[in-house]
C-alpha atoms as a PDB file:
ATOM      1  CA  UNK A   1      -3.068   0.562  21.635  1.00  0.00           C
ATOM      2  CA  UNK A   2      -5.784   3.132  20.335  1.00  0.00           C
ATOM      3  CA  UNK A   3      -4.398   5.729  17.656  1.00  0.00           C
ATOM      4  CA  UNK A   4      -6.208   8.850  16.472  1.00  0.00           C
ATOM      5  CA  UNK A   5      -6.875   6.929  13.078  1.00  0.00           C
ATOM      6  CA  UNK A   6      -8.797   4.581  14.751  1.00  0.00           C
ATOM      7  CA  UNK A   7     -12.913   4.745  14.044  1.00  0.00           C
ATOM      8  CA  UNK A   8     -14.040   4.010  17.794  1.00  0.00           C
ATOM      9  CA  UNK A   9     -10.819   5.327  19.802  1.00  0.00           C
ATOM     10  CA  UNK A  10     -11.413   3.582  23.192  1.00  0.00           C
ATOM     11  CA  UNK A  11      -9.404   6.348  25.105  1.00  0.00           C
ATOM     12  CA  UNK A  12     -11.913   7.747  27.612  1.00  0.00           C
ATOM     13  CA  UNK A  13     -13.052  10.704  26.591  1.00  0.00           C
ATOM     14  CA  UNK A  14     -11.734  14.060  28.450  1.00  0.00           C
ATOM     15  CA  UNK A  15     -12.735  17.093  26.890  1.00  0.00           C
ATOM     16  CA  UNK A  16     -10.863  20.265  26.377  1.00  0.00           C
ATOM     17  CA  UNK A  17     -10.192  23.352  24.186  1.00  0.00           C
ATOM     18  CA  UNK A  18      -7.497  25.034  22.226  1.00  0.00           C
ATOM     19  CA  UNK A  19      -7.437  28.059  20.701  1.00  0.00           C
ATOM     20  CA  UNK A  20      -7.185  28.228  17.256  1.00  0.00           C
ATOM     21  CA  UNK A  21      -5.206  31.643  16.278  1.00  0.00           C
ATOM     22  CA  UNK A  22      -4.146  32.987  12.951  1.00  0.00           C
ATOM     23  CA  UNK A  23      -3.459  36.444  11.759  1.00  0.00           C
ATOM     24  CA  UNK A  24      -7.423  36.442   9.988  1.00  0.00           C
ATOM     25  CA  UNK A  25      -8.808  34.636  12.762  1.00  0.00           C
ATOM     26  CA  UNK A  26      -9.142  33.269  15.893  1.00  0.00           C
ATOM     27  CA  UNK A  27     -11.588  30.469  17.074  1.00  0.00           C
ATOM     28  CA  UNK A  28     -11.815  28.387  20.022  1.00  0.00           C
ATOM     29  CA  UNK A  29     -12.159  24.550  19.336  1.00  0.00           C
ATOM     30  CA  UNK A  30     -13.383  21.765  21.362  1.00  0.00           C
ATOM     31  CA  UNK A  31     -10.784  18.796  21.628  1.00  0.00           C
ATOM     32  CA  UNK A  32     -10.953  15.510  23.514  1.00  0.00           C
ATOM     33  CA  UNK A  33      -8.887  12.590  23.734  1.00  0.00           C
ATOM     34  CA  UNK A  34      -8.453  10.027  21.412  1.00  0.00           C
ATOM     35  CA  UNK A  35      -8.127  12.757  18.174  1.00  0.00           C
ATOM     36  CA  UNK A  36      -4.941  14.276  16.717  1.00  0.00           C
ATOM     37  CA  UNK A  37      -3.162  16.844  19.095  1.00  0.00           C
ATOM     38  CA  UNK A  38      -5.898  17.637  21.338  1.00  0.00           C
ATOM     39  CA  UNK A  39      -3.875  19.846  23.697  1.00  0.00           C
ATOM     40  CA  UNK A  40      -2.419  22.398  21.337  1.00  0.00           C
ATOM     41  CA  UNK A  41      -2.877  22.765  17.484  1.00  0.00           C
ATOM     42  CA  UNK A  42      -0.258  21.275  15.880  1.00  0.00           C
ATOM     43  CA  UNK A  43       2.754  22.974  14.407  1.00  0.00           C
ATOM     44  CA  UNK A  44       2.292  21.150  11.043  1.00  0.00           C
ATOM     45  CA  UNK A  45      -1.520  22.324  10.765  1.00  0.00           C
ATOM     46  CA  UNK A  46      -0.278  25.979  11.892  1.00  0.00           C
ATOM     47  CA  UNK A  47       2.671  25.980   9.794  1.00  0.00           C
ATOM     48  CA  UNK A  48      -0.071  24.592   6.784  1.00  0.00           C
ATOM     49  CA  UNK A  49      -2.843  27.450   7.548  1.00  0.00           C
ATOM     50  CA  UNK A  50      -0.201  30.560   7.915  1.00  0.00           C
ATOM     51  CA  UNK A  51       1.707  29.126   4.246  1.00  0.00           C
ATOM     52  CA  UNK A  52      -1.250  28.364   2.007  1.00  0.00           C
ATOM     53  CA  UNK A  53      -3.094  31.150  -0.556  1.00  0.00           C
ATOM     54  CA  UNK A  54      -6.235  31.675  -0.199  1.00  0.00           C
ATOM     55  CA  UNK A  55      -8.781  28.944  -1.097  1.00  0.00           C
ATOM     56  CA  UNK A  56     -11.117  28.526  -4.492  1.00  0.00           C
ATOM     57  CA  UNK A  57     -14.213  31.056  -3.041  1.00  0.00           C
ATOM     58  CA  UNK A  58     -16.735  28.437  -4.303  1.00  0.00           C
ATOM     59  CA  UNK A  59     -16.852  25.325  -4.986  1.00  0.00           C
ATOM     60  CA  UNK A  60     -16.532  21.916  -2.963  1.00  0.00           C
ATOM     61  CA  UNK A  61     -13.677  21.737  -0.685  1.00  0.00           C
ATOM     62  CA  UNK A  62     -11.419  18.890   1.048  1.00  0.00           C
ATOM     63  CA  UNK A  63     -10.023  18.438   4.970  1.00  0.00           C
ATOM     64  CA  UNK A  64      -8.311  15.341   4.727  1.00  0.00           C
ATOM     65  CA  UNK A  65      -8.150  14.380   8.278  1.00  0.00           C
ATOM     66  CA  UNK A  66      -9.989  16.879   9.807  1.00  0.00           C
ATOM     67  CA  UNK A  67      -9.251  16.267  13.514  1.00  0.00           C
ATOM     68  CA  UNK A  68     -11.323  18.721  15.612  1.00  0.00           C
ATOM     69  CA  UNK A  69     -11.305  20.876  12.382  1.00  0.00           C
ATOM     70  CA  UNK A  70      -8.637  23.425  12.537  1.00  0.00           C
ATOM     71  CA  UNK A  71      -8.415  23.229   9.163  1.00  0.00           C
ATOM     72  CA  UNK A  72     -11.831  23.102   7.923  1.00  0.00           C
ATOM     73  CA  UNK A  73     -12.901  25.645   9.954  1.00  0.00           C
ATOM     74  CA  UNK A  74     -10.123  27.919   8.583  1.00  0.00           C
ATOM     75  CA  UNK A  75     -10.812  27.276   4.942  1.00  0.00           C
ATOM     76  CA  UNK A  76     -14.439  27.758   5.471  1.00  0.00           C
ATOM     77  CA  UNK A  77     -13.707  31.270   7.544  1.00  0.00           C
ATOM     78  CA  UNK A  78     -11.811  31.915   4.187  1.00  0.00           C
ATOM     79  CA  UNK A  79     -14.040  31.128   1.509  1.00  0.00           C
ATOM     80  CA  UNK A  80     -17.712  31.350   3.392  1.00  0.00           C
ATOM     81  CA  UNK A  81     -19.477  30.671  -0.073  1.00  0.00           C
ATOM     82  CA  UNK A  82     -17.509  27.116  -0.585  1.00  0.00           C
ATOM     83  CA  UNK A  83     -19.094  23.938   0.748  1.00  0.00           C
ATOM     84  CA  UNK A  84     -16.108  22.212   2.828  1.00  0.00           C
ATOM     85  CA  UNK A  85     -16.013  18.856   3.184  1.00  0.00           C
ATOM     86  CA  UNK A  86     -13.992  17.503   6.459  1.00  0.00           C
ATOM     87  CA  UNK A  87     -13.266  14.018   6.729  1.00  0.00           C
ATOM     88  CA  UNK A  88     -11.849  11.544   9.082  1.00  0.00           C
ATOM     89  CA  UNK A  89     -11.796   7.719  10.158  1.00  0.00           C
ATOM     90  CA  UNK A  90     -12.078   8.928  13.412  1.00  0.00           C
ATOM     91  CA  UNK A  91     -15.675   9.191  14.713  1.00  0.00           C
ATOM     92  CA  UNK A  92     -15.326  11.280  17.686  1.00  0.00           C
ATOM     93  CA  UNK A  93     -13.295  13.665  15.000  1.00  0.00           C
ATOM     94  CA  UNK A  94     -16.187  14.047  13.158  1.00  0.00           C
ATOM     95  CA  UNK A  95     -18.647  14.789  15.223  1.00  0.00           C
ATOM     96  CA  UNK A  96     -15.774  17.325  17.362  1.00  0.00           C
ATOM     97  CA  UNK A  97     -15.698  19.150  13.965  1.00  0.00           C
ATOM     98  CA  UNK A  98     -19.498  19.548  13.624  1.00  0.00           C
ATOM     99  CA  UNK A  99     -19.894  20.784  17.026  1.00  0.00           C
ATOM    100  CA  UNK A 100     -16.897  23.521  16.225  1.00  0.00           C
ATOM    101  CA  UNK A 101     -18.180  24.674  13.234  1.00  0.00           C
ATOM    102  CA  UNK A 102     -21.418  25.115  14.471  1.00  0.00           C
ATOM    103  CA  UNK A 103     -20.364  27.190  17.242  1.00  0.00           C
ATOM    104  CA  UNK A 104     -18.156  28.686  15.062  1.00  0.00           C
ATOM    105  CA  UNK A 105     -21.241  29.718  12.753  1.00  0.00           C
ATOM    106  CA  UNK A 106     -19.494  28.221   9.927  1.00  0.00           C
ATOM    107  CA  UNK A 107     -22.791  26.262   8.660  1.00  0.00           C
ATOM    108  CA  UNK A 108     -21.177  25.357   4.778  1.00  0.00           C
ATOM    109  CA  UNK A 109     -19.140  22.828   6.824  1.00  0.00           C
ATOM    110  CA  UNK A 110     -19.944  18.991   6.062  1.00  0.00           C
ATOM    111  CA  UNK A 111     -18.532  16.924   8.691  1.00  0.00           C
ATOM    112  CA  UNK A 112     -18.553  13.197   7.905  1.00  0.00           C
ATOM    113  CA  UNK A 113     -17.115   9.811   7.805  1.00  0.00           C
ATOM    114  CA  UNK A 114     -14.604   9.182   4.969  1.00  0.00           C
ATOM    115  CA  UNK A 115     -17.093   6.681   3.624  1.00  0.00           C
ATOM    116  CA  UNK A 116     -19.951   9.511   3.796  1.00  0.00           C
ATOM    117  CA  UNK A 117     -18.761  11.800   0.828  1.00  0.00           C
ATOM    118  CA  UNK A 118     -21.225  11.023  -2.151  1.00  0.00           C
ATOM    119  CA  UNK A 119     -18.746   9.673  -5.256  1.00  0.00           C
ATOM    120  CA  UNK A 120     -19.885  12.482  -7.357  1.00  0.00           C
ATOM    121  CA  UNK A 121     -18.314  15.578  -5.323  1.00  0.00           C
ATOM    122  CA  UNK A 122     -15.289  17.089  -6.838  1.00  0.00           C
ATOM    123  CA  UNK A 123     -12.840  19.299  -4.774  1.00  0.00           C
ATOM    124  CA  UNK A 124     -11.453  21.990  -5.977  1.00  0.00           C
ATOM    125  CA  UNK A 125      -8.940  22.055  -3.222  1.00  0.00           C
ATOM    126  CA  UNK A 126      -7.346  19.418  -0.778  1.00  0.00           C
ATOM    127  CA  UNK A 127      -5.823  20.781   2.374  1.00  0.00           C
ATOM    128  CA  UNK A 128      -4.358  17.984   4.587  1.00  0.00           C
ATOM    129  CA  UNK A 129      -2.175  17.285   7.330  1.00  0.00           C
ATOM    130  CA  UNK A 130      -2.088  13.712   6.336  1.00  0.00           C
ATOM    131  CA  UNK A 131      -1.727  11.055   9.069  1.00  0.00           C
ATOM    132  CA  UNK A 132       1.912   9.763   8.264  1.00  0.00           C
ATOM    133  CA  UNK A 133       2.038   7.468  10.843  1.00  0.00           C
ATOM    134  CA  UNK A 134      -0.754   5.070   9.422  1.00  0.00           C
ATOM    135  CA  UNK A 135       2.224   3.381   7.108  1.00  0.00           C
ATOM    136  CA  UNK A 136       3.627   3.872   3.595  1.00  0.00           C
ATOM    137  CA  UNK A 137       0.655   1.512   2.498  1.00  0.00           C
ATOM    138  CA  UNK A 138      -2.527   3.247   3.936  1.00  0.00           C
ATOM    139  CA  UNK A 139      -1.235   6.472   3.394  1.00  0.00           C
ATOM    140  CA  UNK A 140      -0.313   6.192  -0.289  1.00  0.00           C
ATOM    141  CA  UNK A 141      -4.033   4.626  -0.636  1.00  0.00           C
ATOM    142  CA  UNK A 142      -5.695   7.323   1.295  1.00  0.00           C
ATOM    143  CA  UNK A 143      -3.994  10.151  -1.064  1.00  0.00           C
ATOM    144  CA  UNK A 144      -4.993   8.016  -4.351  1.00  0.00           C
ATOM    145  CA  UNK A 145      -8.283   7.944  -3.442  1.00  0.00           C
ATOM    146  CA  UNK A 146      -9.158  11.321  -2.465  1.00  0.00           C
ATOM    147  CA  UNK A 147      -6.210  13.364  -4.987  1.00  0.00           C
ATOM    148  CA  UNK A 148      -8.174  11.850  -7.879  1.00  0.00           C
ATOM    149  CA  UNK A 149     -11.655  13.505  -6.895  1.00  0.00           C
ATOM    150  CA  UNK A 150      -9.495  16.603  -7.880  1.00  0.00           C
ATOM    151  CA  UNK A 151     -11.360  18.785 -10.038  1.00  0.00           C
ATOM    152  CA  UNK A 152      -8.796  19.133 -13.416  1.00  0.00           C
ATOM    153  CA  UNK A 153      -8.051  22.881 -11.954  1.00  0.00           C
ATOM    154  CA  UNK A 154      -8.010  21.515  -8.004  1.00  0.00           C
ATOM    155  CA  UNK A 155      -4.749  21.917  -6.089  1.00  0.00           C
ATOM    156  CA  UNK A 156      -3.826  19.949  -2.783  1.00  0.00           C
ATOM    157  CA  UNK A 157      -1.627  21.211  -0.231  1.00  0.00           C
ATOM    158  CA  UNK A 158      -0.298  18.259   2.183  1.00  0.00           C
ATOM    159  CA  UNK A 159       1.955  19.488   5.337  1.00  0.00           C
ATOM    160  CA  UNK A 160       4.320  16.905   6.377  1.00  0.00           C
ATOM    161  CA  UNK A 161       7.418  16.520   8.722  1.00  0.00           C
ATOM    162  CA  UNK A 162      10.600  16.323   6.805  1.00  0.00           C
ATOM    163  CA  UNK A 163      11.933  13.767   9.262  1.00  0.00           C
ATOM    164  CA  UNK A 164       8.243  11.558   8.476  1.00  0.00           C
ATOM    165  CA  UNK A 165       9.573  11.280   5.280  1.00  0.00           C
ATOM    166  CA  UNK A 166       8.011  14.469   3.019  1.00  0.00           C
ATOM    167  CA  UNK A 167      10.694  14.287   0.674  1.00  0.00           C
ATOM    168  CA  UNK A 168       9.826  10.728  -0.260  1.00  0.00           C
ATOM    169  CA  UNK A 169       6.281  10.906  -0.167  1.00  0.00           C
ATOM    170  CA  UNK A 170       6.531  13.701  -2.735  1.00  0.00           C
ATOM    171  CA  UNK A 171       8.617  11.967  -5.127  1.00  0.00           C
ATOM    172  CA  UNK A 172       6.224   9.129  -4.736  1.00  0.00           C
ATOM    173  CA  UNK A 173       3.596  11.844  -5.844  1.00  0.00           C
ATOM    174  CA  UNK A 174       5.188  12.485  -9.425  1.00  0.00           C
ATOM    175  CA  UNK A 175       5.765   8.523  -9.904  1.00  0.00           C
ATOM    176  CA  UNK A 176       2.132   8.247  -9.798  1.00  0.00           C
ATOM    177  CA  UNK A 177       2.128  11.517 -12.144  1.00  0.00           C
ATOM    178  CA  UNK A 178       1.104  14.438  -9.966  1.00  0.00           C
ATOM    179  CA  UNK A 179       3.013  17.506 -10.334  1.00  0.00           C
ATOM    180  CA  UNK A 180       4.351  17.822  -7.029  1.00  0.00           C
ATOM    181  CA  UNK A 181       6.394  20.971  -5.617  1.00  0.00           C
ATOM    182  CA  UNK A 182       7.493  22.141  -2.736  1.00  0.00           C
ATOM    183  CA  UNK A 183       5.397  25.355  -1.884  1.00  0.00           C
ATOM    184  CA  UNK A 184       6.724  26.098   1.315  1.00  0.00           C
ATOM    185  CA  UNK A 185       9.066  24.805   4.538  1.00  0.00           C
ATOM    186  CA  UNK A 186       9.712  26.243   7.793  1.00  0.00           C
ATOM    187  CA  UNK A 187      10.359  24.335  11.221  1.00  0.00           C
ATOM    188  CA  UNK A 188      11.156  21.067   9.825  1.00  0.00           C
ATOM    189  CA  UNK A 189       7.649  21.026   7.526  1.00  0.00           C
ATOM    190  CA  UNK A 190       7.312  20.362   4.416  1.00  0.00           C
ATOM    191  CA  UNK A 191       4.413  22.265   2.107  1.00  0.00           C
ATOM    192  CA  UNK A 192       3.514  19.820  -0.770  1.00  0.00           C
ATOM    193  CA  UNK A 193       1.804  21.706  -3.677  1.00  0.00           C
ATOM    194  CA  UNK A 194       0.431  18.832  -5.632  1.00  0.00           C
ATOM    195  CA  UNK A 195      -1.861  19.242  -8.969  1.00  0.00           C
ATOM    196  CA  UNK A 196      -2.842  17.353 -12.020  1.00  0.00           C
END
């Protein structure tokens, strides 16, 4: 079965749109099949971009799992002098997020491959709607890799589903000694402030 964490999804592809709107801004965004909620925007990434303050206005910035880019193309709308970085496994993610932001005019958006971002970028802030379902294993490596490119001021913010296990995952956080708090929660989400 294909997932949306897969690099190649073999679902045909079947493009579409969704609108993307917030109380600062509205965008339309190409989706397709084969990538993370590609009829609607997901309540966890909404409930994430209407919760969060503001992002650092400069600096180098994270979308973990940036989908079709909902949430890079936010924090870039945001801070339009930050570089933002938005990542995925997902190849056709990737290159749907390029192809937004550059309609979107947002040209301080890097789109790439997880494997892409050169080792020496720091972030100065993390937003993610991490992909839960990928396992306990996977996910806890995923969030050590990229939470400790953190600059010593950075601050992630991770949405995740209190039923998908939020309250776990964040005291798995301070075991590995992050401060971890909960910054926000509304329709069964969880807002995980996590910082050095």
């Amino acid at each position: 079965m294909a997932h949306y964490f897969s690099e190649q999804p073999q679902t045909a592809s079947r493009p579409g749109s969704v609108d993307l709107v917030l109380p600062d801004l509205h965008l339309r965004l190409e989706t397709d099949r084969g990538v993370f909620s590609p009829e609607r925007v997901d309540l966890g990434t909404r409930v994430l971009l209407e919760s969060v303050p503001p992002p650092p206005q400069e600096g180098d910035l994270l979308d973990l799992g940036c989908g079709y880019g909902p949430i890079a193309l936010t924090m870039a709308s945001r801070a339009p002098e930050a570089t933002v970085w938005a990542v995925d496994v997902n190849r056709r993610s990737v290159e749907l997020t390029a192809r937004n932001a550059q309609a979107a005019r947002l040209d301080k958006v890097r789109s790439v491959h997880v494997d892409e971002v050169p080792e020496d970028v720091k972030f100065r802030a993390i937003w993610s709607n991490p992909a839960i379902r990928i396992g306990k294993p996977a996910l806890h490596e995923m969030l050590t890799r990229w939470l400790s490119r953190l600059t010593p001021d950075g601050v992630a913010y991770l949405v995740v589903q209190k039923h998908l296990g939020s309250d776990s995952l964040q005291r798995w956080l301070g075991e590995q000694g992050w401060q971890a708090t909960r910054a926000a929660s509304r329709a069964a989400y969880r807002i995980l402030k996590v910082t050095r």
